[in-house]
PDB file of N, CA and C in Angstrom:
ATOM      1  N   UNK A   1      -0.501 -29.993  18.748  1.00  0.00           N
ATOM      2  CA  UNK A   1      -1.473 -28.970  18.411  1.00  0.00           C
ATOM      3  C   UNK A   1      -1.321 -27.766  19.338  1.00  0.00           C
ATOM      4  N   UNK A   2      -1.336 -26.917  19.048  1.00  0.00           N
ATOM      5  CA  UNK A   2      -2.091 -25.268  19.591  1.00  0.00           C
ATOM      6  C   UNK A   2      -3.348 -25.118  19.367  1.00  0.00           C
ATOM      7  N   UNK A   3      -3.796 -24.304  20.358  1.00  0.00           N
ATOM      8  CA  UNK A   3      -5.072 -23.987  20.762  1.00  0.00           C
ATOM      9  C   UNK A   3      -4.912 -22.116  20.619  1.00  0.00           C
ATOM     10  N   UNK A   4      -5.680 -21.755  19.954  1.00  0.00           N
ATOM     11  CA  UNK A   4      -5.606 -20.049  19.684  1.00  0.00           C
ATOM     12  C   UNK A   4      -7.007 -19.837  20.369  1.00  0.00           C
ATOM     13  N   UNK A   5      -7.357 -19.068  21.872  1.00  0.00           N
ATOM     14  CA  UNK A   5      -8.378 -18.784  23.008  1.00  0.00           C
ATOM     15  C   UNK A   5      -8.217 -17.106  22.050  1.00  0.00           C
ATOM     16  N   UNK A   6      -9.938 -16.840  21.683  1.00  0.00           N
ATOM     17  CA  UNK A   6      -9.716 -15.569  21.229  1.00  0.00           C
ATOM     18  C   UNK A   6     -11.121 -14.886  22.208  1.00  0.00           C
ATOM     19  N   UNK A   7     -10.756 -13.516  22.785  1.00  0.00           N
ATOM     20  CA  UNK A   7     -12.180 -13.341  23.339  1.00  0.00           C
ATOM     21  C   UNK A   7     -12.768 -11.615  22.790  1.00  0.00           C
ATOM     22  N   UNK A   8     -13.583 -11.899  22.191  1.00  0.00           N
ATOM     23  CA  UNK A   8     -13.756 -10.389  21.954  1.00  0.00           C
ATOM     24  C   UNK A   8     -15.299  -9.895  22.304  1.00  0.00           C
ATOM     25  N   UNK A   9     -14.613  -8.186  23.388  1.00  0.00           N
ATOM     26  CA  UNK A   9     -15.057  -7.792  23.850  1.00  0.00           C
ATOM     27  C   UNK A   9     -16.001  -6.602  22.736  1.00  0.00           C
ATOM     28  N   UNK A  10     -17.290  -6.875  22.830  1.00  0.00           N
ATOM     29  CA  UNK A  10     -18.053  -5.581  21.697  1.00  0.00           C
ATOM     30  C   UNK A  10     -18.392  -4.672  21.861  1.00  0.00           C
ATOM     31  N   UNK A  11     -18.395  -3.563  21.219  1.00  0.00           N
ATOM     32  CA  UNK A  11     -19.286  -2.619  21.528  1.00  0.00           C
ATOM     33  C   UNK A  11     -20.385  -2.783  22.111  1.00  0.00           C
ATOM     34  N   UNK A  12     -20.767  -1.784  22.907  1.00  0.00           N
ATOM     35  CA  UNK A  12     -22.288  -1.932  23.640  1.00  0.00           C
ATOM     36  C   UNK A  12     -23.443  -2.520  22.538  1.00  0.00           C
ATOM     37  N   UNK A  13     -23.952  -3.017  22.530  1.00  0.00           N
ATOM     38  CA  UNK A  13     -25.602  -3.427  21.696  1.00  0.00           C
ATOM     39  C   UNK A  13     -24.439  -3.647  20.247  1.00  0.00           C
ATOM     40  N   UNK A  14     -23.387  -4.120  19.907  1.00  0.00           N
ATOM     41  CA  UNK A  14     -22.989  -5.032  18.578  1.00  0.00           C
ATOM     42  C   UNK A  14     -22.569  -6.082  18.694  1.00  0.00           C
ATOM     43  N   UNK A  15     -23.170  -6.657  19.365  1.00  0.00           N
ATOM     44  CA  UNK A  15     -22.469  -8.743  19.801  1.00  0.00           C
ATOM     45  C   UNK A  15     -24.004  -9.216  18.924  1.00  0.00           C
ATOM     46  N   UNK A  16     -24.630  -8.415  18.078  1.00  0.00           N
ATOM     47  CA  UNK A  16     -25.812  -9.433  17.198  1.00  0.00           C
ATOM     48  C   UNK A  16     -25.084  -9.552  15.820  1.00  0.00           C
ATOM     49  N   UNK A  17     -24.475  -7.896  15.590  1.00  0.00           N
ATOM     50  CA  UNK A  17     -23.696  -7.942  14.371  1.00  0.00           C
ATOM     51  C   UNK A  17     -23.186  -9.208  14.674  1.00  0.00           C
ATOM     52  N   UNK A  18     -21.501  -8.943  15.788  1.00  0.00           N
ATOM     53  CA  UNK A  18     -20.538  -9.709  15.668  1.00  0.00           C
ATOM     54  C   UNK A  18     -21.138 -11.089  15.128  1.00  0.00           C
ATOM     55  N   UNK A  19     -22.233 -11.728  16.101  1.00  0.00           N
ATOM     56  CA  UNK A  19     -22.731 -12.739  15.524  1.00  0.00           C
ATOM     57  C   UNK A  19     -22.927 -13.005  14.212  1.00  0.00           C
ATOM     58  N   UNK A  20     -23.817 -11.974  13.707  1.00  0.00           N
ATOM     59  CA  UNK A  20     -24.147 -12.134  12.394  1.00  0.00           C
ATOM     60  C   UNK A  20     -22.722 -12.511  10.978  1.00  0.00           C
ATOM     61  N   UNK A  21     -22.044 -11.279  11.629  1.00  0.00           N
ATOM     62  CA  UNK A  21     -20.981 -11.672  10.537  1.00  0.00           C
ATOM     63  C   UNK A  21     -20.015 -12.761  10.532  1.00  0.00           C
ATOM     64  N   UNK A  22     -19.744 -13.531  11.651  1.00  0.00           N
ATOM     65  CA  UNK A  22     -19.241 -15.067  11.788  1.00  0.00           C
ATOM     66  C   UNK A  22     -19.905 -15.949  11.400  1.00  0.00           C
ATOM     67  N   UNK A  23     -21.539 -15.800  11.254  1.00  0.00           N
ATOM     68  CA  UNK A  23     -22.583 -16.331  10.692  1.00  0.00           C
ATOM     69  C   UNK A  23     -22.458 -16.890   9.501  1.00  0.00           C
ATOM     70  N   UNK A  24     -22.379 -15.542   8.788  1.00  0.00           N
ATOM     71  CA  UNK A  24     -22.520 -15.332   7.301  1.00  0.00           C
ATOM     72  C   UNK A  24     -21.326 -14.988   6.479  1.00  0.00           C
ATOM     73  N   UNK A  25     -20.116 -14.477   7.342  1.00  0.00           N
ATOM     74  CA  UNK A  25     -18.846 -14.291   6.044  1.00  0.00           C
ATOM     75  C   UNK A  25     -18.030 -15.071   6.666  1.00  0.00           C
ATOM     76  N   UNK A  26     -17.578 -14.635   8.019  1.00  0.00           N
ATOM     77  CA  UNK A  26     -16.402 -14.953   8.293  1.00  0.00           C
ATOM     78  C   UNK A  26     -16.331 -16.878   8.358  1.00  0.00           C
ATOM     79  N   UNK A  27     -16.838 -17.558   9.061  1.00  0.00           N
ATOM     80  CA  UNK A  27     -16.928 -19.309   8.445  1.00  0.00           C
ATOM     81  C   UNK A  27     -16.508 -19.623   7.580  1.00  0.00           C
ATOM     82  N   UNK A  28     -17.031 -19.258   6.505  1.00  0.00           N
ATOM     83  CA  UNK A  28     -17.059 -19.388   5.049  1.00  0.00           C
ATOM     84  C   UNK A  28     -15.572 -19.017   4.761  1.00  0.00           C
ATOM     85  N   UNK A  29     -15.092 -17.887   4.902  1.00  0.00           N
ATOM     86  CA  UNK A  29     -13.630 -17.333   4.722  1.00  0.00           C
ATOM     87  C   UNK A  29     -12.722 -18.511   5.743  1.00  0.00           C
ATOM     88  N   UNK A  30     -13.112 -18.994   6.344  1.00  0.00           N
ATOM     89  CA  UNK A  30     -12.247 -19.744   7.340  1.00  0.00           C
ATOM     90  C   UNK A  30     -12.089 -20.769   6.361  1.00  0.00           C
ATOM     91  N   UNK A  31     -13.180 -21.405   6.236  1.00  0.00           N
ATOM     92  CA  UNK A  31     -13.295 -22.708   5.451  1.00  0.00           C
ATOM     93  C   UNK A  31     -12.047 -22.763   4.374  1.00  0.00           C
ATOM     94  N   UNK A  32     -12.467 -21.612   3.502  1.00  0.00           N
ATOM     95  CA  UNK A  32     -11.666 -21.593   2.176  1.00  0.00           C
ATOM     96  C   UNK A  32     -10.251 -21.450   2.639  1.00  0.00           C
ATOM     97  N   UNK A  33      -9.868 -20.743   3.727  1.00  0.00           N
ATOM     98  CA  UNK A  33      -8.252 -20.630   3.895  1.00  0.00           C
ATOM     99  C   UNK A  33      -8.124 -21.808   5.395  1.00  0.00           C
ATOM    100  N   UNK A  34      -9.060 -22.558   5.271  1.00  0.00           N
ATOM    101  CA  UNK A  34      -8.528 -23.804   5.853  1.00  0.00           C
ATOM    102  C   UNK A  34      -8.225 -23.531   7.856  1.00  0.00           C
ATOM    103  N   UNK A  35      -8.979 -22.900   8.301  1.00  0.00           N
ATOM    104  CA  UNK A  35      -8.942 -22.515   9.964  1.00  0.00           C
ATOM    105  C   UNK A  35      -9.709 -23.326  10.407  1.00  0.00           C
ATOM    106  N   UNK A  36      -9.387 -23.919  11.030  1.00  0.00           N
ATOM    107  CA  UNK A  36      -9.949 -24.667  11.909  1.00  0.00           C
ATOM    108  C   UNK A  36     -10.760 -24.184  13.192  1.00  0.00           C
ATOM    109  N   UNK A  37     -12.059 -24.135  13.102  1.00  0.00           N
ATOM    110  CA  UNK A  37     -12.515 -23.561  14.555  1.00  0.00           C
ATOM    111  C   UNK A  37     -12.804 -24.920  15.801  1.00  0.00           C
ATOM    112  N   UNK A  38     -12.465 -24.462  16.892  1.00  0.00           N
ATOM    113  CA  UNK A  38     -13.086 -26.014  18.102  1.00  0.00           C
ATOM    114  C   UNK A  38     -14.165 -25.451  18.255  1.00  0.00           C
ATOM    115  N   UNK A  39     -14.392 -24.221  18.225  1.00  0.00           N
ATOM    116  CA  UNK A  39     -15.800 -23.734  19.202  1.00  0.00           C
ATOM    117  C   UNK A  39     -16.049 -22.576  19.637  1.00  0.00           C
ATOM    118  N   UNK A  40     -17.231 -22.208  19.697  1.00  0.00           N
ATOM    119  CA  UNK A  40     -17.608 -20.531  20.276  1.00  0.00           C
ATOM    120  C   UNK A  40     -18.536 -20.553  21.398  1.00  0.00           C
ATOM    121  N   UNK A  41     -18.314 -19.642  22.302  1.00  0.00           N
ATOM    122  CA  UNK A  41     -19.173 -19.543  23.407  1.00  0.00           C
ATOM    123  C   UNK A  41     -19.184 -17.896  23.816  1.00  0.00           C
ATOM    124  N   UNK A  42     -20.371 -18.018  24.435  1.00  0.00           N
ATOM    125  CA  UNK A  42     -21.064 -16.932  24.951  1.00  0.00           C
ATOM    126  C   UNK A  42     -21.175 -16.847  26.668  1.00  0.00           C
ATOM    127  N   UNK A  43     -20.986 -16.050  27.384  1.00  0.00           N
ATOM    128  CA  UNK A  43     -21.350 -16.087  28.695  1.00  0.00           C
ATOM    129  C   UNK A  43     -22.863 -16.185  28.856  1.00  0.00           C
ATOM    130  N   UNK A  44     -22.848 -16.861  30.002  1.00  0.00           N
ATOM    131  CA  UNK A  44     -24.600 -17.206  30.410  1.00  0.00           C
ATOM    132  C   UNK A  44     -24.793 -16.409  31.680  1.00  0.00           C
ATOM    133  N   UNK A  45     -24.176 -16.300  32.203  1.00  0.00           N
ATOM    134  CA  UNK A  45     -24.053 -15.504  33.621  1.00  0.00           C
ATOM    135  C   UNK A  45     -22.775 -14.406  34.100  1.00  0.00           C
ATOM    136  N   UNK A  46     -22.845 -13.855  34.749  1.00  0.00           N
ATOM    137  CA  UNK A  46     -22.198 -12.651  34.770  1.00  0.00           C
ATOM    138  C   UNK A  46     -21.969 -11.132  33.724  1.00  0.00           C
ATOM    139  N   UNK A  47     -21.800 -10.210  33.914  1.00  0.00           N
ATOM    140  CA  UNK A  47     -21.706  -9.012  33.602  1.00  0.00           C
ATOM    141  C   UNK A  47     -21.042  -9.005  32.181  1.00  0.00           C
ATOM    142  N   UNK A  48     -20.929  -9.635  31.091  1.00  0.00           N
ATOM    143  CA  UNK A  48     -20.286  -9.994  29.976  1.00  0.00           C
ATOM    144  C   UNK A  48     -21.434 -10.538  29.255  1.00  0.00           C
ATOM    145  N   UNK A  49     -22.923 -11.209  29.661  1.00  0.00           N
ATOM    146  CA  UNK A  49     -23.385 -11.634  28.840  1.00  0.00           C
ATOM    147  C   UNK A  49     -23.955 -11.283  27.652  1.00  0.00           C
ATOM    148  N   UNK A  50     -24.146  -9.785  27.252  1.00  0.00           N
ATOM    149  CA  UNK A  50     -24.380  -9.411  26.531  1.00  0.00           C
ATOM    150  C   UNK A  50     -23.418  -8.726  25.505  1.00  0.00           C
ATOM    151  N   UNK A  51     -22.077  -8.920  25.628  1.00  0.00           N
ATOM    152  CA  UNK A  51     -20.912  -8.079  25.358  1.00  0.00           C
ATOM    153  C   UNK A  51     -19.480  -8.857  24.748  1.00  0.00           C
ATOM    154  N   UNK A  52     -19.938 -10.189  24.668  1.00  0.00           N
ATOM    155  CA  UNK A  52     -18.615 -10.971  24.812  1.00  0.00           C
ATOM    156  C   UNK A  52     -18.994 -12.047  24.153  1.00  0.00           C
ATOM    157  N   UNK A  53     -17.853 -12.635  22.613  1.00  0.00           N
ATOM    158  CA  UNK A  53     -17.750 -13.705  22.383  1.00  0.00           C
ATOM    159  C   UNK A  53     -16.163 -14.192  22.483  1.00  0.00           C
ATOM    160  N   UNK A  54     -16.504 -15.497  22.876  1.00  0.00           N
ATOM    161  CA  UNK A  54     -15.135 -16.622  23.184  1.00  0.00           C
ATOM    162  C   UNK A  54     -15.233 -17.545  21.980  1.00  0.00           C
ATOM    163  N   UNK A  55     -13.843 -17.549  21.608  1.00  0.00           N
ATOM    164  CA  UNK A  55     -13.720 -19.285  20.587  1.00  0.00           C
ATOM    165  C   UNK A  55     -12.161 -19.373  20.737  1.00  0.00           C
ATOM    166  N   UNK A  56     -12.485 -20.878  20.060  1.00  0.00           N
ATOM    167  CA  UNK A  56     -11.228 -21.382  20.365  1.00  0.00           C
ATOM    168  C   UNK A  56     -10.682 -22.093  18.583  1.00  0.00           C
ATOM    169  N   UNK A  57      -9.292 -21.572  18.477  1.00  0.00           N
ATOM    170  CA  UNK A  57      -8.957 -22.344  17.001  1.00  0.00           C
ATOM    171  C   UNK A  57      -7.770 -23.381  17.310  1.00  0.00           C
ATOM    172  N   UNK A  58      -7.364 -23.970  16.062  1.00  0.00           N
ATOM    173  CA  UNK A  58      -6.752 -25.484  16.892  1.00  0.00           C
ATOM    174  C   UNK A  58      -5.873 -25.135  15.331  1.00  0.00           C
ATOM    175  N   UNK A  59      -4.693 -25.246  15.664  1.00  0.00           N
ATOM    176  CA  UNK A  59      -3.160 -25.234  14.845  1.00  0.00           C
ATOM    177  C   UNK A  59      -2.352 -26.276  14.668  1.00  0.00           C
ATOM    178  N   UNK A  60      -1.809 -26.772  14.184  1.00  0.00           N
ATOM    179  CA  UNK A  60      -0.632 -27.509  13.803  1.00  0.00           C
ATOM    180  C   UNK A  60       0.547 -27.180  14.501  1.00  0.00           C
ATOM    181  N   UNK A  61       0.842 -25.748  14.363  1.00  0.00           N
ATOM    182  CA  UNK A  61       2.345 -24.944  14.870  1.00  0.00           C
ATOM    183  C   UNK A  61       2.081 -23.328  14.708  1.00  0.00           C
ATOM    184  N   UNK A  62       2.679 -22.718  15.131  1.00  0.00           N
ATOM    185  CA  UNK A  62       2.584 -21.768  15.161  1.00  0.00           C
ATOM    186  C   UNK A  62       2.715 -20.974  13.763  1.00  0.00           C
ATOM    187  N   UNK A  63       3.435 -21.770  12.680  1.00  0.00           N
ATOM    188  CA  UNK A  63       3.457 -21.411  11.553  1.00  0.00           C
ATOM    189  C   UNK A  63       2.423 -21.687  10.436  1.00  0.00           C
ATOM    190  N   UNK A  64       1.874 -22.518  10.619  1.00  0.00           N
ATOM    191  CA  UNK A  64       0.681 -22.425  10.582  1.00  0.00           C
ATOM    192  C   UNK A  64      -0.117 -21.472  10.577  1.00  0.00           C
ATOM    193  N   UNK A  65      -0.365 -21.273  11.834  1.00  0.00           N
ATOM    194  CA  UNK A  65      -1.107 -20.111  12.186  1.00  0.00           C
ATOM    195  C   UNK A  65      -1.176 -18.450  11.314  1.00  0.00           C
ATOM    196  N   UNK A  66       0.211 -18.650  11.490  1.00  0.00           N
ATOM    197  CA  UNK A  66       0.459 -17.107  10.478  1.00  0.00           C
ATOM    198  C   UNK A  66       0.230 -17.415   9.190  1.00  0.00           C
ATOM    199  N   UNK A  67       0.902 -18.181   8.290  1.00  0.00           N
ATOM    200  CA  UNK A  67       0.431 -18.656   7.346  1.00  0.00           C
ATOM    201  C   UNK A  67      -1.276 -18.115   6.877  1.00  0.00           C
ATOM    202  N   UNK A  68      -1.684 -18.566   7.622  1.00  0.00           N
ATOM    203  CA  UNK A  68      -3.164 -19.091   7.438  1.00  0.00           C
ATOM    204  C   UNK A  68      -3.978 -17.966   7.786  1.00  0.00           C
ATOM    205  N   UNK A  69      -3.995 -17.592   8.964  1.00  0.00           N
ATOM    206  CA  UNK A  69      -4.595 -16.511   9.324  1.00  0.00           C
ATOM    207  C   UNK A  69      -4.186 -14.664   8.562  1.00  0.00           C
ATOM    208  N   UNK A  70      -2.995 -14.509   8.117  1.00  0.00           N
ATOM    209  CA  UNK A  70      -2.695 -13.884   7.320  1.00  0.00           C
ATOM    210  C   UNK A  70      -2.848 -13.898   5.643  1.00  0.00           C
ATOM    211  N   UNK A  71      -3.327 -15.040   5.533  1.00  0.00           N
ATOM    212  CA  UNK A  71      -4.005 -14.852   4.067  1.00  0.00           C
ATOM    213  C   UNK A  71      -5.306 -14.826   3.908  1.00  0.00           C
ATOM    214  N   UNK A  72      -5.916 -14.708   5.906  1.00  0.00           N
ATOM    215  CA  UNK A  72      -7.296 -14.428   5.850  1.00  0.00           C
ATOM    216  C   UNK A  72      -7.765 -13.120   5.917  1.00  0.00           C
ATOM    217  N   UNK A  73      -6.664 -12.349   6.907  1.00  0.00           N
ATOM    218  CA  UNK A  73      -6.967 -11.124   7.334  1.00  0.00           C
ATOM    219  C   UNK A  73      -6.564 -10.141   6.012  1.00  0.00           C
ATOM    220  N   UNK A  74      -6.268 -10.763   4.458  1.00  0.00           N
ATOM    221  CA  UNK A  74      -5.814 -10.232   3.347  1.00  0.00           C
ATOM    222  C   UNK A  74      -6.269  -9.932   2.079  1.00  0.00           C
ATOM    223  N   UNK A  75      -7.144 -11.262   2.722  1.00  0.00           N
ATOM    224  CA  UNK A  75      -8.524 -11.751   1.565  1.00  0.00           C
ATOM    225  C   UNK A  75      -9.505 -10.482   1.246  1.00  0.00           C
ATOM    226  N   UNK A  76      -9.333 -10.096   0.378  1.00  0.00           N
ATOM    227  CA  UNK A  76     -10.107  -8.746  -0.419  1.00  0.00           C
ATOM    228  C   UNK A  76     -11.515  -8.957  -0.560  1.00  0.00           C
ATOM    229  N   UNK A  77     -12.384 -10.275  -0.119  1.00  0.00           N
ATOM    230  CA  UNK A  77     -13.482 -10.546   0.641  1.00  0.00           C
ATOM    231  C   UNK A  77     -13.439 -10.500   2.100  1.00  0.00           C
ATOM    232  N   UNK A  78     -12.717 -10.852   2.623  1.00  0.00           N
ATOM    233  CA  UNK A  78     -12.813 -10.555   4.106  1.00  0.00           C
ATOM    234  C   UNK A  78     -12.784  -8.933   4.633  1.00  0.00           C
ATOM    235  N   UNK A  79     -11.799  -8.232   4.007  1.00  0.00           N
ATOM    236  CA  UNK A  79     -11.737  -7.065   3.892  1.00  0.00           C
ATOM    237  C   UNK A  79     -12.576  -6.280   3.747  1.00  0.00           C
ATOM    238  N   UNK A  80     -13.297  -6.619   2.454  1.00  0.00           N
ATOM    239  CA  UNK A  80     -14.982  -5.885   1.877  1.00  0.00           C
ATOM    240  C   UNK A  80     -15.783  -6.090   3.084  1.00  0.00           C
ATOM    241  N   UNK A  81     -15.718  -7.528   3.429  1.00  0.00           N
ATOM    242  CA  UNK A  81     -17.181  -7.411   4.335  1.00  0.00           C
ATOM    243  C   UNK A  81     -16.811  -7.119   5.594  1.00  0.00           C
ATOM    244  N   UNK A  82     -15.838  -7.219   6.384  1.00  0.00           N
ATOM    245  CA  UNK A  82     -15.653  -6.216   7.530  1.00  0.00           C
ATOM    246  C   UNK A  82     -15.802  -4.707   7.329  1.00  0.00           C
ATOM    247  N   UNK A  83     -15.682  -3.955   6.139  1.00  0.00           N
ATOM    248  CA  UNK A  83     -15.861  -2.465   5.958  1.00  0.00           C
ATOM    249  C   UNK A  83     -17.173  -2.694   5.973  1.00  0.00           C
ATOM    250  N   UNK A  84     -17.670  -3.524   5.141  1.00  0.00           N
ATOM    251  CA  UNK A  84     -19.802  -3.113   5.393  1.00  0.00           C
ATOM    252  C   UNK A  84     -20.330  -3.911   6.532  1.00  0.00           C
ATOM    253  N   UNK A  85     -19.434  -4.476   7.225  1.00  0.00           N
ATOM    254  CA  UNK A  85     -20.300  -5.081   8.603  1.00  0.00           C
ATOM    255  C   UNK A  85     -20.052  -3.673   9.613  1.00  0.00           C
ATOM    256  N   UNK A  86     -19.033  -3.115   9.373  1.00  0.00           N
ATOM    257  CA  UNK A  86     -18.455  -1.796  10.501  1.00  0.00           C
ATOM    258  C   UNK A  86     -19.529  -0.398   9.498  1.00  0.00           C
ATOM    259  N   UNK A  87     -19.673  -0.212   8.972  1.00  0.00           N
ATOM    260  CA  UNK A  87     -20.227   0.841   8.550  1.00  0.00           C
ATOM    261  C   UNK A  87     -20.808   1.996   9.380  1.00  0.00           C
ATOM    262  N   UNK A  88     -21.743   0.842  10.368  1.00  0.00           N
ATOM    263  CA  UNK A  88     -22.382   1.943  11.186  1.00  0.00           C
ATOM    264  C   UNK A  88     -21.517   1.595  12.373  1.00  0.00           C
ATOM    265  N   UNK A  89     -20.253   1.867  12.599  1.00  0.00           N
ATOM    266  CA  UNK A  89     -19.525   1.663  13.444  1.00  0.00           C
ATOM    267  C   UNK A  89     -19.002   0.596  14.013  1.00  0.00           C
ATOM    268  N   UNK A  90     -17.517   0.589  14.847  1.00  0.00           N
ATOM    269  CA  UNK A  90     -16.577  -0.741  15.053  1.00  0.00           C
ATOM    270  C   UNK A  90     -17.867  -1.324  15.719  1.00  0.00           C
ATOM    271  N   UNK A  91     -17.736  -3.053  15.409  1.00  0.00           N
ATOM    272  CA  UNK A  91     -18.223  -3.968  16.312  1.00  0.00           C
ATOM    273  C   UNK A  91     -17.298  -4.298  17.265  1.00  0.00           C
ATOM    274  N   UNK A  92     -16.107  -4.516  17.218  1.00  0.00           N
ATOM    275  CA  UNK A  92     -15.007  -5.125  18.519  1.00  0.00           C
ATOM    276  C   UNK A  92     -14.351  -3.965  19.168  1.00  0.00           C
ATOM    277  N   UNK A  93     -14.677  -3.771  20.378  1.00  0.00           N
ATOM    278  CA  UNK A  93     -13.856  -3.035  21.208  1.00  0.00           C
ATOM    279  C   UNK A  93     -12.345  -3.247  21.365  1.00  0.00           C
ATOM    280  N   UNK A  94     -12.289  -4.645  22.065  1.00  0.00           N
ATOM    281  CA  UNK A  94     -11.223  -5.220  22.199  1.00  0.00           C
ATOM    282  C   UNK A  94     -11.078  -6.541  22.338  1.00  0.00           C
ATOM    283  N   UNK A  95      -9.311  -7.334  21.971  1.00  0.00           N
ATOM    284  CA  UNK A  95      -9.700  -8.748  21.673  1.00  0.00           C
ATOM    285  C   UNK A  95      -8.383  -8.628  22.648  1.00  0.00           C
ATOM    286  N   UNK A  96      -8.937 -10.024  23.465  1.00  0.00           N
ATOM    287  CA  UNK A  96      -7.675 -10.940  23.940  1.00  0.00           C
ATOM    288  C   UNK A  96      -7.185 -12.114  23.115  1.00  0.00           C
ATOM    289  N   UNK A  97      -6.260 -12.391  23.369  1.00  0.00           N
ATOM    290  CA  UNK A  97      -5.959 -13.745  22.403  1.00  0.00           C
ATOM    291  C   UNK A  97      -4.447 -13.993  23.364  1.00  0.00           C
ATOM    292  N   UNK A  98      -4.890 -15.509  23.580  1.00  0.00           N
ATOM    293  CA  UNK A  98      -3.609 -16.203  24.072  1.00  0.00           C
ATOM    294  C   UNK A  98      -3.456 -17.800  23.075  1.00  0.00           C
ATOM    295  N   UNK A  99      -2.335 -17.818  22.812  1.00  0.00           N
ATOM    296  CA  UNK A  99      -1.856 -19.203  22.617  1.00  0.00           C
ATOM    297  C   UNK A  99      -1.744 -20.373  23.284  1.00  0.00           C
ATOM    298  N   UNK A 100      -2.124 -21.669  23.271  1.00  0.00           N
ATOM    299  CA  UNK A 100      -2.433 -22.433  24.465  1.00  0.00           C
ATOM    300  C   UNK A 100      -2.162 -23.985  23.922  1.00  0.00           C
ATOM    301  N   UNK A 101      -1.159 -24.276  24.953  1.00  0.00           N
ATOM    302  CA  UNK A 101      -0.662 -25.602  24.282  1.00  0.00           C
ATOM    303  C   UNK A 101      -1.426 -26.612  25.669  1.00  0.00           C
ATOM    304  N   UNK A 102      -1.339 -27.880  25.204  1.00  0.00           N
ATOM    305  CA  UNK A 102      -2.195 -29.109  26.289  1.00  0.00           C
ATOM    306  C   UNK A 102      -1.215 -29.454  26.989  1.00  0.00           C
ATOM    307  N   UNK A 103      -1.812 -29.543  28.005  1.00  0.00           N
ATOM    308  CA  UNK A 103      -1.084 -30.265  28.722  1.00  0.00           C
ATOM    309  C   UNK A 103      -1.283 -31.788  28.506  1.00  0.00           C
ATOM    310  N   UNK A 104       0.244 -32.967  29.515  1.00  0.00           N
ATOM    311  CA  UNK A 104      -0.140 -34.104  29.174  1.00  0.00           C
ATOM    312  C   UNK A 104      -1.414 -35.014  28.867  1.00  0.00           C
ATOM    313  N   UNK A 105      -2.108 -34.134  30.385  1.00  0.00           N
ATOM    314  CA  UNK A 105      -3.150 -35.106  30.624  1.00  0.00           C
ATOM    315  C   UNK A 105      -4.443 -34.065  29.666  1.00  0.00           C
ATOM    316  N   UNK A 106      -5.008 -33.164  29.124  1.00  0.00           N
ATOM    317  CA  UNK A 106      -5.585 -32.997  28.504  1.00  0.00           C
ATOM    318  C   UNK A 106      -6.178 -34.135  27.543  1.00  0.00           C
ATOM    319  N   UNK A 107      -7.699 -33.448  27.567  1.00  0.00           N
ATOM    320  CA  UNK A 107      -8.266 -34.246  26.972  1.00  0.00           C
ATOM    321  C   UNK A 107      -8.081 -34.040  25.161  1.00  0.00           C
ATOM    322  N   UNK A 108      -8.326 -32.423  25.194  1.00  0.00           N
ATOM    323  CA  UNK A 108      -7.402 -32.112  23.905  1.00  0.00           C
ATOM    324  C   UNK A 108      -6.341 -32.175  23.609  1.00  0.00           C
ATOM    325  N   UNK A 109      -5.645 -32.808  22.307  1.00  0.00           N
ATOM    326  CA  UNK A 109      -4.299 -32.769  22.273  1.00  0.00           C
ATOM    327  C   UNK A 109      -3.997 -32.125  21.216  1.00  0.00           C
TER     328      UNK A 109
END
């Protein structure tokens, strides 16, 4: 397995959107093109807590990944509702994203 660590940094006062629209479209779009999420987190402490979501997605291979995630970012629903979630301007400033394989002893594999 791969582990896809995504962290995105929001606009000032749009981490309720961001929320909202992982809420309500984006899941749902995952589901149907088959993404696997492990998990989302939020900072509790430090200078990010209001500004920053973390998750983590879990792959097969890297081909996979493209596969999959490119027939999400294509989807003419996903598309629609990122133009009316951004309307009144970008929600994501900026995203990190690293690829992340386990180590032996991991508890994830």
């Amino acid at each position: 397995m791969i582990y896809e660590l995504r962290i995105y940094h929001c606009v000032p006062g749009r981490l309720a959107a961001l929320h909202a629209r992982f809420s309500t479209v984006t899941l749902k779009l995952w589901k149907k093109h088959r993404i696997r999420q492990v998990g989302f987190f939020t900072d509790t402490i430090g200078d990010n807590c209001n500004s920053k979501l973390t998750y983590l997605l879990q792959w097969k291979s890297l081909a996979e990944r493209e596969e999959k995630w490119n027939a999400f970012a294509a989807d003419p629903v996903w598309i629609a509702a990122r133009t009316e979630t951004e309307k009144d301007g970008p929600i994501v400033a900026r995203v990190e994203n690293s690829m992340l394989a386990p180590t032996g002893y991991s508890k994830l594999k």
